[in-house]
N, C-alpha and C. Protein backbone atom coordinates (compact mmCIF):
# COMPACT_ATOMS: atom_id res chain seq x y z
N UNK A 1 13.26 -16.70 17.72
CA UNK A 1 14.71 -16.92 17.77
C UNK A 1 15.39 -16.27 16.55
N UNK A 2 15.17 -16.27 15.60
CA UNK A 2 15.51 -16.25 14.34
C UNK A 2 15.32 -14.37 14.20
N UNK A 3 14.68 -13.69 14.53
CA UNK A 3 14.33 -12.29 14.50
C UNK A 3 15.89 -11.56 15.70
N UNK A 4 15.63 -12.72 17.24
CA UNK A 4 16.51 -12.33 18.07
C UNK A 4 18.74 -12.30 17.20
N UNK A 5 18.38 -13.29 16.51
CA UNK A 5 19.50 -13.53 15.09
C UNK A 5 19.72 -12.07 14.31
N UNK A 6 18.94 -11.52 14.04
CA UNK A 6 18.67 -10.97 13.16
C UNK A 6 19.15 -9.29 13.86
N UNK A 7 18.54 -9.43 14.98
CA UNK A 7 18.94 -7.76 15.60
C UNK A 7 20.57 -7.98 15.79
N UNK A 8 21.17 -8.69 16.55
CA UNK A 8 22.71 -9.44 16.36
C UNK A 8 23.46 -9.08 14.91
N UNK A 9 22.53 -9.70 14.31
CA UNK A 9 23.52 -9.92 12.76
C UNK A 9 23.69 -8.19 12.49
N UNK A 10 22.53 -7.67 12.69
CA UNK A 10 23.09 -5.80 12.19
C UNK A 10 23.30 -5.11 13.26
N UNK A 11 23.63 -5.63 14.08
CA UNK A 11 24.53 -5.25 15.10
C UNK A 11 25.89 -5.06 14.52
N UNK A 12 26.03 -6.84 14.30
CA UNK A 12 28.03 -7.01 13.62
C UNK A 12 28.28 -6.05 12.67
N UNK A 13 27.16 -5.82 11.40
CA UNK A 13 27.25 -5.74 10.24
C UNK A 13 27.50 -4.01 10.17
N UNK A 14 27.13 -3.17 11.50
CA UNK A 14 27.33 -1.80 11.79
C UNK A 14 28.64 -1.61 11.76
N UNK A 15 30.11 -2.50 12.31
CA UNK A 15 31.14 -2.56 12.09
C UNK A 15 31.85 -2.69 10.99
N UNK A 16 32.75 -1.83 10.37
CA UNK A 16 33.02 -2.37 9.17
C UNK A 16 34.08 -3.81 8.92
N UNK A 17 34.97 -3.65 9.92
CA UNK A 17 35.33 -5.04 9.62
C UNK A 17 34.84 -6.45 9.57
N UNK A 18 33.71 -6.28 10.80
CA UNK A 18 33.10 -7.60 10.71
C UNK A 18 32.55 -7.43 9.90
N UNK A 19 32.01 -6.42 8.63
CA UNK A 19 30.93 -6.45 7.70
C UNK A 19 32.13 -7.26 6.94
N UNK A 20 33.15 -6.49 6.53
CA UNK A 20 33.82 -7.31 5.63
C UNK A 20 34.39 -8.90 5.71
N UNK A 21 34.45 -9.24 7.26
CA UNK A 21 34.19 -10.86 7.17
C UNK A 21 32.69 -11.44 6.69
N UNK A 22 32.04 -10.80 7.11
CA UNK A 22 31.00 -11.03 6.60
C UNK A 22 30.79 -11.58 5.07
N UNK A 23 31.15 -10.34 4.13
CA UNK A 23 31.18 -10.96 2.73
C UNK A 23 31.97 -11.65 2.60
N UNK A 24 33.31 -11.91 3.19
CA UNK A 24 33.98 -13.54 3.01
C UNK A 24 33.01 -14.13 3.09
N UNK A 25 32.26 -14.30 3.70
CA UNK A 25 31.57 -15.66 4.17
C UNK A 25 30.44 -15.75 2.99
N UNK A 26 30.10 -14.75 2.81
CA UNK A 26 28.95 -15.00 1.80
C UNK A 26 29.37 -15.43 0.04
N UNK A 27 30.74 -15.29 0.19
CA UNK A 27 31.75 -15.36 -0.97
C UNK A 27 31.80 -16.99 -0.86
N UNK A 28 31.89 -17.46 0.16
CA UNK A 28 32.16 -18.66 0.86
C UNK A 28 31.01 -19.81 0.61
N UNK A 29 30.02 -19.11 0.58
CA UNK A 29 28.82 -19.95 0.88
C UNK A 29 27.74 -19.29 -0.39
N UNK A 30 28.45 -19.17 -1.61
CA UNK A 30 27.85 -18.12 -2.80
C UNK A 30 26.87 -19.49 -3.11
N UNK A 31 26.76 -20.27 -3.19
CA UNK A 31 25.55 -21.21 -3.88
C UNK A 31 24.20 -20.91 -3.24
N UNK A 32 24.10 -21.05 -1.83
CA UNK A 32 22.95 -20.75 -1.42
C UNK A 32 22.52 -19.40 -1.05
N UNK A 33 23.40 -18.62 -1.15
CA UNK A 33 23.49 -17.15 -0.13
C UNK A 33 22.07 -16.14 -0.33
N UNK A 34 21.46 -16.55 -1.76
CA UNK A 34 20.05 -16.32 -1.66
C UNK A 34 18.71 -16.88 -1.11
N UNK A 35 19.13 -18.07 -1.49
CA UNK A 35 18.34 -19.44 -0.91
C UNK A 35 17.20 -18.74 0.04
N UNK A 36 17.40 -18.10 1.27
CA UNK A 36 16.07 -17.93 2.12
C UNK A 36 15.26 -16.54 1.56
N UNK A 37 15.74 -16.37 0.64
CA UNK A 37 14.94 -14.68 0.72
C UNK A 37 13.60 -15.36 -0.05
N UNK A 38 13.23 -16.11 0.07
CA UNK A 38 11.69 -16.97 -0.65
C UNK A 38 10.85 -17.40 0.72
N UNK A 39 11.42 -16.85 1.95
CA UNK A 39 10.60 -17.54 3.02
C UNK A 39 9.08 -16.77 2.81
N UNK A 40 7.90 -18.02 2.77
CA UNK A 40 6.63 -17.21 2.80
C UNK A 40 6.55 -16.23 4.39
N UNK A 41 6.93 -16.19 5.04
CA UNK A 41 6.65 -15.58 6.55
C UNK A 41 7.22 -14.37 6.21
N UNK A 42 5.77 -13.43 6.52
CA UNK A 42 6.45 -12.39 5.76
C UNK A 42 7.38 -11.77 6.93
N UNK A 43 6.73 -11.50 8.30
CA UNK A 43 7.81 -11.04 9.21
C UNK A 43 9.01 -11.44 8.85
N UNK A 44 9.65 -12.98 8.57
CA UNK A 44 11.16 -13.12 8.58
C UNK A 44 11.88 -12.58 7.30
N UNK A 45 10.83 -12.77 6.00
CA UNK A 45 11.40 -12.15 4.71
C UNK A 45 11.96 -11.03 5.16
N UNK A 46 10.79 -9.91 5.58
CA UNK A 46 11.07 -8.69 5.51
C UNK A 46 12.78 -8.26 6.57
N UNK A 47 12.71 -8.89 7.78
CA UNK A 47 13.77 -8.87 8.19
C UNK A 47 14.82 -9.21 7.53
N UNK A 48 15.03 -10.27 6.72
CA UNK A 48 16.24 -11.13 5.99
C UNK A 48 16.35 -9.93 4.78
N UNK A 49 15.48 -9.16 4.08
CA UNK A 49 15.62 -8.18 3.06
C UNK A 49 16.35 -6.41 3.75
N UNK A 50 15.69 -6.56 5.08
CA UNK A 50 16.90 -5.66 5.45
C UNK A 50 17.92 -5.74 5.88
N UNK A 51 18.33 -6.76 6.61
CA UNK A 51 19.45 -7.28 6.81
C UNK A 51 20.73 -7.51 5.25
N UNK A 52 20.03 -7.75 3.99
CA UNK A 52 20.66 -7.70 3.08
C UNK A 52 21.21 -5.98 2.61
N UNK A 53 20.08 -5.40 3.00
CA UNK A 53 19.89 -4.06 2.58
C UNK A 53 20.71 -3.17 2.68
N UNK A 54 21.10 -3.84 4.85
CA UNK A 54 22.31 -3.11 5.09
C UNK A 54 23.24 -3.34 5.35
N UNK A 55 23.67 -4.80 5.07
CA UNK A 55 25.01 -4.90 3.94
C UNK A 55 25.35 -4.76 3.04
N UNK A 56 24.62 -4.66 2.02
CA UNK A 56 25.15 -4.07 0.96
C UNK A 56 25.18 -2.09 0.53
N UNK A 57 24.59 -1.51 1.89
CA UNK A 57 24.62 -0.38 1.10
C UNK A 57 25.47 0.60 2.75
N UNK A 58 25.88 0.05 3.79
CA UNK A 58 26.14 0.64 5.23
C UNK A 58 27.68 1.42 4.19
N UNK A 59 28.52 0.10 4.38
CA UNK A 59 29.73 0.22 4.23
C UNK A 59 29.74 0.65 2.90
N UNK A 60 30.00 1.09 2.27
CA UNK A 60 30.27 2.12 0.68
C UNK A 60 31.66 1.22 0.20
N UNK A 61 33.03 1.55 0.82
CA UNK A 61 34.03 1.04 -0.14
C UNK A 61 34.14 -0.48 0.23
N UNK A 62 33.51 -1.11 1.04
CA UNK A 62 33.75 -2.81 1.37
C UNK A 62 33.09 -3.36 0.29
N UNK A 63 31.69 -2.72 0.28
CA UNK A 63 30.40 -2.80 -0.71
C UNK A 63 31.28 -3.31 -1.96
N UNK A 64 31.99 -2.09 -2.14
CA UNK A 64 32.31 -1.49 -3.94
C UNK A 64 33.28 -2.56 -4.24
N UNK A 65 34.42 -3.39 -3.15
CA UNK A 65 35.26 -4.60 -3.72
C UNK A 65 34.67 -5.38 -3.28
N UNK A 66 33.56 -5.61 -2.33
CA UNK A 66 33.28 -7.22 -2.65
C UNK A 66 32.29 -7.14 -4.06
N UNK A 67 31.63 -6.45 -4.64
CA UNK A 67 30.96 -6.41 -5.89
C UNK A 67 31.53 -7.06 -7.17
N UNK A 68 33.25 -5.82 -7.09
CA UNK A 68 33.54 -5.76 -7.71
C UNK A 68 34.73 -6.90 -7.96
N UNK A 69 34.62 -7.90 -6.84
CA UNK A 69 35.57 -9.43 -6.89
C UNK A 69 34.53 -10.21 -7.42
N UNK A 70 33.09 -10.17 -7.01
CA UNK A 70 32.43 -10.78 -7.23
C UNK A 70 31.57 -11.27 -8.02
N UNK A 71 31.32 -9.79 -9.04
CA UNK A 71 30.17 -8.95 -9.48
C UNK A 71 29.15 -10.54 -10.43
N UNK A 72 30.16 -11.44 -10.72
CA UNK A 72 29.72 -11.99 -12.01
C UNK A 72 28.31 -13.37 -11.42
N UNK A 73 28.98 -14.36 -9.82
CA UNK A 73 28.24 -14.96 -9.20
C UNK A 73 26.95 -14.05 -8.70
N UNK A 74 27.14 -12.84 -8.24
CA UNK A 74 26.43 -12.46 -7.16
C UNK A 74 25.14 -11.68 -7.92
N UNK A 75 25.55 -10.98 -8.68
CA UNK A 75 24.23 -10.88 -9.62
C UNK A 75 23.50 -12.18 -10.56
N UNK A 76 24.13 -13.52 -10.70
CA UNK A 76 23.48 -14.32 -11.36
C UNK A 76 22.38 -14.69 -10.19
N UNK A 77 23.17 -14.67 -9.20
CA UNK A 77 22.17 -15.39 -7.89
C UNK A 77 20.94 -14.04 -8.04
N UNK A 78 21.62 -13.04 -7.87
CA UNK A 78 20.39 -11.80 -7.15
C UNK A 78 19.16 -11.61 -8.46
N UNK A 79 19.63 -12.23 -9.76
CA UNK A 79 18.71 -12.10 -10.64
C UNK A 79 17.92 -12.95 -10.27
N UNK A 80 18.37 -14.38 -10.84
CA UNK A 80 17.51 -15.71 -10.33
C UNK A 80 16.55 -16.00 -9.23
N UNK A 81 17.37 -15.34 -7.76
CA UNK A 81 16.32 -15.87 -6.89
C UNK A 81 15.64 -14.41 -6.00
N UNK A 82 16.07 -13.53 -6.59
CA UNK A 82 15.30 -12.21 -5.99
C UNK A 82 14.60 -11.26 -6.52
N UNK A 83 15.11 -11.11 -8.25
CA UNK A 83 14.24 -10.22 -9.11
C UNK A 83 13.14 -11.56 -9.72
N UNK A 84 14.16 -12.49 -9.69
CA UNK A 84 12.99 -13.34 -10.74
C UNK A 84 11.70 -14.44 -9.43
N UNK A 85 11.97 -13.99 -8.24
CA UNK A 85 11.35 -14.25 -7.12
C UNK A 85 9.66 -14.80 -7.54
N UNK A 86 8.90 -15.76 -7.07
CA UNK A 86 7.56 -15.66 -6.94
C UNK A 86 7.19 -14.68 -5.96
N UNK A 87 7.75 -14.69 -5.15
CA UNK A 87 7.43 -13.53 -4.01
C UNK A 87 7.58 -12.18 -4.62
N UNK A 88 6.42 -11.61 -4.40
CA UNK A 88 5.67 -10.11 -4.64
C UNK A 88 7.18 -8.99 -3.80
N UNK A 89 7.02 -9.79 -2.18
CA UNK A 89 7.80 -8.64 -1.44
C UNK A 89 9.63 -9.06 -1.62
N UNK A 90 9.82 -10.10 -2.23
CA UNK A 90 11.48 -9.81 -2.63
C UNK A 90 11.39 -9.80 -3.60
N UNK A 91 10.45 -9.37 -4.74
CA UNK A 91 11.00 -8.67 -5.98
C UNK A 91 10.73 -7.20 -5.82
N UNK A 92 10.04 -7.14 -5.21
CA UNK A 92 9.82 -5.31 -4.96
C UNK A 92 10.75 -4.43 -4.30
N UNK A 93 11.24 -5.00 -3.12
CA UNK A 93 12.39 -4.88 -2.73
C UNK A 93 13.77 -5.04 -2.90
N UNK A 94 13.65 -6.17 -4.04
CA UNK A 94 15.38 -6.65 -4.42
C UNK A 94 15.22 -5.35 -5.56
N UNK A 95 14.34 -5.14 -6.37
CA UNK A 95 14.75 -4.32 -7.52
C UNK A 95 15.09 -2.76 -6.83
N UNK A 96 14.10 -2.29 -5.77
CA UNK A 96 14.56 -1.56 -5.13
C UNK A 96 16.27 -0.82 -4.73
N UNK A 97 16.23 -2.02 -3.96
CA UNK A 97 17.63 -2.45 -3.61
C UNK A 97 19.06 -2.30 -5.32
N UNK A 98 18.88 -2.78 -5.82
CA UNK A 98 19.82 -2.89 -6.97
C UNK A 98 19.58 -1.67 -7.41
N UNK A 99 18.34 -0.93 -7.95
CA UNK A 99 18.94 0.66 -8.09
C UNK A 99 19.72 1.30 -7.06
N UNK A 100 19.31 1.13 -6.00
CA UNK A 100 20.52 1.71 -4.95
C UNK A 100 21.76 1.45 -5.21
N UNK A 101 21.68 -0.04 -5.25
CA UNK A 101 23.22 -0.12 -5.28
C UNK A 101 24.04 0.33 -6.99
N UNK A 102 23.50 0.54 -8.12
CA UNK A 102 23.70 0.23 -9.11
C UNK A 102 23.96 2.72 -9.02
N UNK A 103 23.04 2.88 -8.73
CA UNK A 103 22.76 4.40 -8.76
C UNK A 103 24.39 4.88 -7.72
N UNK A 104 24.69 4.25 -6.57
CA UNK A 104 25.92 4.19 -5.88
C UNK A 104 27.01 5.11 -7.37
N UNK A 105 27.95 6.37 -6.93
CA UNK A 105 29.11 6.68 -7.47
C UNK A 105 29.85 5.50 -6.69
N UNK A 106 29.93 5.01 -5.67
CA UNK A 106 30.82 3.91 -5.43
C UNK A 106 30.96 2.71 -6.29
N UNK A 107 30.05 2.48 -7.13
CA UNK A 107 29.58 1.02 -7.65
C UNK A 107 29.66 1.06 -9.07
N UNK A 108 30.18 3.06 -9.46
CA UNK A 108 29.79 2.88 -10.80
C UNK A 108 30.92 1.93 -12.10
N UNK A 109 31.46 1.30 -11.40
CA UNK A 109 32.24 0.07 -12.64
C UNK A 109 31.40 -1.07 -12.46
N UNK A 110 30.99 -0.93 -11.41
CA UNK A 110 29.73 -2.66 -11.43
C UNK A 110 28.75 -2.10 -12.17
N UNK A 111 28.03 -1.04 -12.20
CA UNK A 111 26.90 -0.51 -13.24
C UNK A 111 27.22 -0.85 -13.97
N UNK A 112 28.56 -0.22 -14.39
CA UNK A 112 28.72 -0.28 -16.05
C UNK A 112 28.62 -1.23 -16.97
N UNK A 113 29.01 -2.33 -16.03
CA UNK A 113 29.29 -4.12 -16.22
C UNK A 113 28.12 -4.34 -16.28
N UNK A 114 27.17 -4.44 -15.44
CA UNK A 114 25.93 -4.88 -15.37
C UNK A 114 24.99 -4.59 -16.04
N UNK A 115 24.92 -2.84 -16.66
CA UNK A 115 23.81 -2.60 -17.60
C UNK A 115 24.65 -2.74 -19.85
N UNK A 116 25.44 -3.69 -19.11
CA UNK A 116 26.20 -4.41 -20.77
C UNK A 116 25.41 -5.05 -21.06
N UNK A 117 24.68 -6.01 -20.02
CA UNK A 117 24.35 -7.66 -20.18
C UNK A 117 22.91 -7.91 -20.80
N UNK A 118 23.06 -8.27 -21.72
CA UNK A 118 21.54 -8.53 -22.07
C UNK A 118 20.59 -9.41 -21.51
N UNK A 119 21.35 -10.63 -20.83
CA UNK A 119 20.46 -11.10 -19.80
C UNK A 119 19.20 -10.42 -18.76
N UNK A 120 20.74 -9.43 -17.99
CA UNK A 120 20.07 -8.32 -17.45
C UNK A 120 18.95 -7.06 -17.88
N UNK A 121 19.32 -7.05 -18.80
CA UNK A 121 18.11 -6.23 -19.48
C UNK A 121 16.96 -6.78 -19.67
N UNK A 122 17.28 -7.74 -20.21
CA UNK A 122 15.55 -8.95 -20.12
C UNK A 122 14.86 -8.95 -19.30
N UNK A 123 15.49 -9.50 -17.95
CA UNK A 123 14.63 -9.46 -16.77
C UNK A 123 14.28 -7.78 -16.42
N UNK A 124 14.77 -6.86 -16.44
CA UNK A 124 14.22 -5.85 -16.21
C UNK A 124 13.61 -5.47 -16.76
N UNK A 125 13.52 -5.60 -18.12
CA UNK A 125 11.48 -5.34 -18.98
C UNK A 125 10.48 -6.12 -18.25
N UNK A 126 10.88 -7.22 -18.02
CA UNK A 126 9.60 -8.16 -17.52
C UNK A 126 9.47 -7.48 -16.41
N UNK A 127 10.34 -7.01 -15.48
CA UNK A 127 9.71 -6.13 -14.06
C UNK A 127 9.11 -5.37 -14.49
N UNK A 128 9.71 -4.49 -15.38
CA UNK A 128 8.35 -2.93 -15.91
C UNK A 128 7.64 -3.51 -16.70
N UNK A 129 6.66 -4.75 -17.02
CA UNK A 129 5.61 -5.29 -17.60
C UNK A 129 4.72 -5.83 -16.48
N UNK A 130 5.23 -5.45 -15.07
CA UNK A 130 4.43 -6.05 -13.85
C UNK A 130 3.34 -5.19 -13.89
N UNK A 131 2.11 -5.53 -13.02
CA UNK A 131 1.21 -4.90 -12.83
C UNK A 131 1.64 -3.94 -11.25
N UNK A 132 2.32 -4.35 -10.92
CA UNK A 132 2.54 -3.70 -9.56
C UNK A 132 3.19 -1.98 -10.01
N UNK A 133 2.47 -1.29 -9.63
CA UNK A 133 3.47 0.13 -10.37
C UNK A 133 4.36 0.57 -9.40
N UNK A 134 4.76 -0.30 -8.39
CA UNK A 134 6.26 0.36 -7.43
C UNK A 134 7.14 -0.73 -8.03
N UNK A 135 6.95 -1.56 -8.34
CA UNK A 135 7.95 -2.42 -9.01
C UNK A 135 8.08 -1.75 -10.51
N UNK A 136 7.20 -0.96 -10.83
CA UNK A 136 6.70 -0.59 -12.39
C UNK A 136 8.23 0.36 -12.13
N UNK A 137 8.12 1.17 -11.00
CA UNK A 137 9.03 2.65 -11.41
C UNK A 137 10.15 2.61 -10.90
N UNK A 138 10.54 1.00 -9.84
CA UNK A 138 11.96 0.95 -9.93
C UNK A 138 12.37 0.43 -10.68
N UNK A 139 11.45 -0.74 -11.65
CA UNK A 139 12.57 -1.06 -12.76
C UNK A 139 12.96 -0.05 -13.76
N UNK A 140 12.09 1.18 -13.69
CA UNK A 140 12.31 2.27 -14.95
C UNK A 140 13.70 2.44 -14.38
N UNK A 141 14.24 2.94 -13.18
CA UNK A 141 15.05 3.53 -13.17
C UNK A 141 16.24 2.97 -12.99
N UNK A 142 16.40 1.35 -13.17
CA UNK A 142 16.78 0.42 -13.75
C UNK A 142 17.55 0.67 -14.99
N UNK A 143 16.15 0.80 -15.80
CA UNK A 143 16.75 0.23 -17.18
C UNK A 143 16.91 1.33 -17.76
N UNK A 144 16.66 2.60 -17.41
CA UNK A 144 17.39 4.10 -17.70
C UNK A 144 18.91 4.01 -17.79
N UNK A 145 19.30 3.24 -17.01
CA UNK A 145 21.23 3.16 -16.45
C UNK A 145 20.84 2.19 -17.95
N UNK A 146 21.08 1.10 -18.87
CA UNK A 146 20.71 0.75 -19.96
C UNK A 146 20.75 1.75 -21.39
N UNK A 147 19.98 2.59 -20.59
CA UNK A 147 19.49 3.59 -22.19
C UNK A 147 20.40 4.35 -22.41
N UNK A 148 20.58 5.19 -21.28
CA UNK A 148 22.06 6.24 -20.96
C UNK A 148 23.36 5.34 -20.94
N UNK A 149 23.58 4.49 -21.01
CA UNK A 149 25.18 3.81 -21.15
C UNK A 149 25.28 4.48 -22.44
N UNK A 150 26.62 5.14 -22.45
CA UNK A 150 27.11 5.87 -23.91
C UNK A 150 27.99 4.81 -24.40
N UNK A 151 28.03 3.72 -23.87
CA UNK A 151 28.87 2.59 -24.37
C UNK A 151 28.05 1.63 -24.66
N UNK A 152 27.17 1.33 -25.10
CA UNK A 152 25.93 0.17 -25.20
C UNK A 152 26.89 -0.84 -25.96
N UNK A 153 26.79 -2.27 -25.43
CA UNK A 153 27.02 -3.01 -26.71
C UNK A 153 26.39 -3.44 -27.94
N UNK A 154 26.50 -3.73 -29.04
CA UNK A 154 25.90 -3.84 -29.97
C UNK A 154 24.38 -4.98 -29.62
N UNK A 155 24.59 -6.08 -28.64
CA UNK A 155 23.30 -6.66 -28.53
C UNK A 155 22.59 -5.70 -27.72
N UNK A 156 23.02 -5.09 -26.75
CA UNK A 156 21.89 -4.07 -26.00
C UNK A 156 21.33 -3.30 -26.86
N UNK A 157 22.20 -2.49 -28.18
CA UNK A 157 21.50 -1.95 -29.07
C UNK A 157 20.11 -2.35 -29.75
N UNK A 158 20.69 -3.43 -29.90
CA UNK A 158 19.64 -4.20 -31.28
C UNK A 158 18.36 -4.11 -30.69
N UNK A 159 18.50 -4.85 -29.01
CA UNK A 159 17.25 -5.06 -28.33
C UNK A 159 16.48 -3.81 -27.71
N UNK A 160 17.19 -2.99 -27.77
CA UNK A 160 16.54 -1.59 -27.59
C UNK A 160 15.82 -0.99 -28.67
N UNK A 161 16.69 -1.46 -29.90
CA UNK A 161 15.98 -0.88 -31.14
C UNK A 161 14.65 -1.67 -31.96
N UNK A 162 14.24 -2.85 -31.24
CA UNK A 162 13.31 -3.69 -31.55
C UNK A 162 11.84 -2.91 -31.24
N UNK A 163 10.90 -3.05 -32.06
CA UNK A 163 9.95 -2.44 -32.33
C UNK A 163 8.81 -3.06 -30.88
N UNK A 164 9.02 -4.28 -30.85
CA UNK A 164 8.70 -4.63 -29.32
C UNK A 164 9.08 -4.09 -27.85
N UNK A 165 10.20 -3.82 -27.90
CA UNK A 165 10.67 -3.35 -26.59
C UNK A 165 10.49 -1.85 -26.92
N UNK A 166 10.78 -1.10 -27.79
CA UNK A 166 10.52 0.71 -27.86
C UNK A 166 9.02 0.74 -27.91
N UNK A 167 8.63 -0.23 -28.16
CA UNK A 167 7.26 0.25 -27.76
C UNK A 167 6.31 -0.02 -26.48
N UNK A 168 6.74 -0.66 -25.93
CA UNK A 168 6.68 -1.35 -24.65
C UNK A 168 7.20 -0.12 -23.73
N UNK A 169 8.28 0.24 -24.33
CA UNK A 169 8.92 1.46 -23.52
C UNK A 169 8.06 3.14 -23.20
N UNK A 170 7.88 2.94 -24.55
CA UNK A 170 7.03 4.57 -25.22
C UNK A 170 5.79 3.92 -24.13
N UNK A 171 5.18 3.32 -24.02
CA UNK A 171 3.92 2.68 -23.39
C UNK A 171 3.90 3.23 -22.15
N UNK A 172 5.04 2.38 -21.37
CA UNK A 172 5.57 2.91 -19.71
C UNK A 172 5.24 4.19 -19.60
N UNK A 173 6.39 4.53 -20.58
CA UNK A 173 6.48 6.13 -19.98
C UNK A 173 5.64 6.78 -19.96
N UNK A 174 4.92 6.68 -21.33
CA UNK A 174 3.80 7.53 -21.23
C UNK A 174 2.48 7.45 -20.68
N UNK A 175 2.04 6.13 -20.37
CA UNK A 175 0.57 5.77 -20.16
C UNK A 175 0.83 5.46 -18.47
N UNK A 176 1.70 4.39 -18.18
CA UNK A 176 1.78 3.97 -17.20
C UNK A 176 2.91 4.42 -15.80
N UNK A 177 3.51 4.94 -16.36
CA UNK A 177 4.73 6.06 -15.03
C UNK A 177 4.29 7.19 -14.95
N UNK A 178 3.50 7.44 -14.00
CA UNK A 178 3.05 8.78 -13.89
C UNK A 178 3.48 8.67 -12.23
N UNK A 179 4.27 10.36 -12.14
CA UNK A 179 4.53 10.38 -10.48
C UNK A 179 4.92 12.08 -10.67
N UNK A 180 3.94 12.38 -9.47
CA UNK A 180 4.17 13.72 -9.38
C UNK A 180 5.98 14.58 -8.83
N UNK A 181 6.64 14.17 -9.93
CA UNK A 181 7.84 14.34 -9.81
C UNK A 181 8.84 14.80 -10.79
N UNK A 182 9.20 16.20 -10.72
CA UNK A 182 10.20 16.72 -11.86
C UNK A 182 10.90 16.33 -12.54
N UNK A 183 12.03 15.71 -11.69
CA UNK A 183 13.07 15.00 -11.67
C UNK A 183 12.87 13.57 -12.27
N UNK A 184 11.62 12.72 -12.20
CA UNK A 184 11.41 11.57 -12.50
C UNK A 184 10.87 11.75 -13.93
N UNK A 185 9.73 12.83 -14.15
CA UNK A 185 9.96 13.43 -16.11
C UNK A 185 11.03 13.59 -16.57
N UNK A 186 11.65 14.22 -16.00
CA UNK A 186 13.50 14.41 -16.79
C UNK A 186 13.43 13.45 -16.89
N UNK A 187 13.56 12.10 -16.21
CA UNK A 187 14.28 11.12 -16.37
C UNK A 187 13.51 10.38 -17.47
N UNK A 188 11.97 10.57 -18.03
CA UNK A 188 11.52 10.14 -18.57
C UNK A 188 11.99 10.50 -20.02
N UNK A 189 11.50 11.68 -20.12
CA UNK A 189 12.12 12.55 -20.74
C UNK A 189 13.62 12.69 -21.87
N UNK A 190 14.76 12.24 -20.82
CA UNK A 190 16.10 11.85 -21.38
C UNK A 190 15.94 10.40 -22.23
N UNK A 191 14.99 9.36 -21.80
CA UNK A 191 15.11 7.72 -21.63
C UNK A 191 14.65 8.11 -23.36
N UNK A 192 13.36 9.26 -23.21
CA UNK A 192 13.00 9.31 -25.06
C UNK A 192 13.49 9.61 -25.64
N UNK A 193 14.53 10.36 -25.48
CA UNK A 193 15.64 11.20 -25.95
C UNK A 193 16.35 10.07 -26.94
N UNK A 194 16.98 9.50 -25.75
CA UNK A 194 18.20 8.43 -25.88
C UNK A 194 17.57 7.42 -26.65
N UNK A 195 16.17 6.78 -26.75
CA UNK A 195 16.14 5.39 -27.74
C UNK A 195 15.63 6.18 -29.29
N UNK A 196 15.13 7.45 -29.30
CA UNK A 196 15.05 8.45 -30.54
C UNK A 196 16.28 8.46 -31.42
N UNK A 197 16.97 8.56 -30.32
CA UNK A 197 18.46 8.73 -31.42
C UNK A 197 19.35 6.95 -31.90
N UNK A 198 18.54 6.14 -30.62
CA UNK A 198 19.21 4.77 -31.60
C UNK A 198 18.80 4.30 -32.31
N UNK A 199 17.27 4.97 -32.62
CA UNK A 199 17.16 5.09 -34.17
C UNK A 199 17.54 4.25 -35.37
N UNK A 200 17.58 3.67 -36.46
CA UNK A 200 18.40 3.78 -37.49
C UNK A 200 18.07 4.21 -38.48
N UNK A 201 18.73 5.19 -39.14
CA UNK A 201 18.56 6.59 -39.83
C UNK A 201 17.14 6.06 -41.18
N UNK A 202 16.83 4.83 -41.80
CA UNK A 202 15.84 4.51 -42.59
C UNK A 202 14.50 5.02 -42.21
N UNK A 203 14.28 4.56 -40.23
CA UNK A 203 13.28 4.49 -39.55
C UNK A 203 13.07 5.97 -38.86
N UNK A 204 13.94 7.16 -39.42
CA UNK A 204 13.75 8.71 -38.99
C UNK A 204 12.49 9.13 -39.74
């Protein structure tokens, strides 16, 4: 029954207006709106994770204002009960998911907001300290949007410049992110760039 729900629901959700009643409702009902993505069954998880998937990424400008009415509930929830998940397959997938949406030119004022927060940064080291290396290389590209903010606030600084986390970092990149991919060295590449230079000039 619940699967037969489910082909329905992205049915509506192909429409853009009903998508956008849609996030009323989830605006509506923001306390639990994560609540099931912990079902052990993996068939229904996996359905309930795409069904999130493609609401949040079908519609582009509905996406970009309900985020951006929202941005402050909806990531406390998506941290708490989807990155910080016991479940293997909605943290692999939610982090997934949030580079998409975060990598979005539609979304880029919710990035900007989001890779401020030092909360947020926390939990995304602990993802790239997983043993899982697909969770390993979406949180890199995560916490790259972090390194590259040319606006860092002064606590994102500090915690970047901690001899624990740059080295934790230098670690990733070098020992443990390996992917036969150009574009993903650049990106490695820039991330050394960028914590080289936050530096503080004693420690050159």
């Amino acid at each position: 029954m619940a699967l037969h729900y489910g082909t329905m629901f992205r049915e509506c959700i192909r429409h853009q207006i009903v998508a956008n009643s849609d996030m009323f409702w989830t605006h509506s009902m923001r306390r639990s709106s994560f609540t099931t993505y912990s079902f052990p069954i993996s068939t229904l998880l996996l359905m309930l994770l795409q069904l999130l998937r493609e609401l949040l990424t079908r519609h582009k400008s509905t996406v970009a204002e309900f985020l951006t009415k929202n941005e402050d509930w909806f990531f406390a929830d998506y941290n708490s009960k989807l990155l910080e998940s016991s479940n293997y397959i909605t943290r692999r997938q939610a982090i997934k998911l949030l580079g998409d949406i975060l990598l979005d030119r539609s979304n880029s004022a919710v990035m900007t907001k989001y890779v401020s927060s030092m909360d947020n940064l926390r939990i995304l080291m602990n993802l790239l300290r997983e043993s899982s290396k697909t969770i390993q290389i979406e949180a890199f590209h995560v916490v790259k949007l972090f390194v590259a903010n040319q606006n860092k606030p002064s606590d994102i600084i500090n915690i970047l410049r901690m001899d624990l986390v740059l080295n934790l970092l230098m670690f990733m990149i070098h020992v443990c992110l390996v992917a036969e991919d150009e574009s993903f060295d650049a990106d490695k590449a820039q991330v050394v760039k960028e914590i080289a230079s936050l530096k503080p000039r004693d420690r050159a």
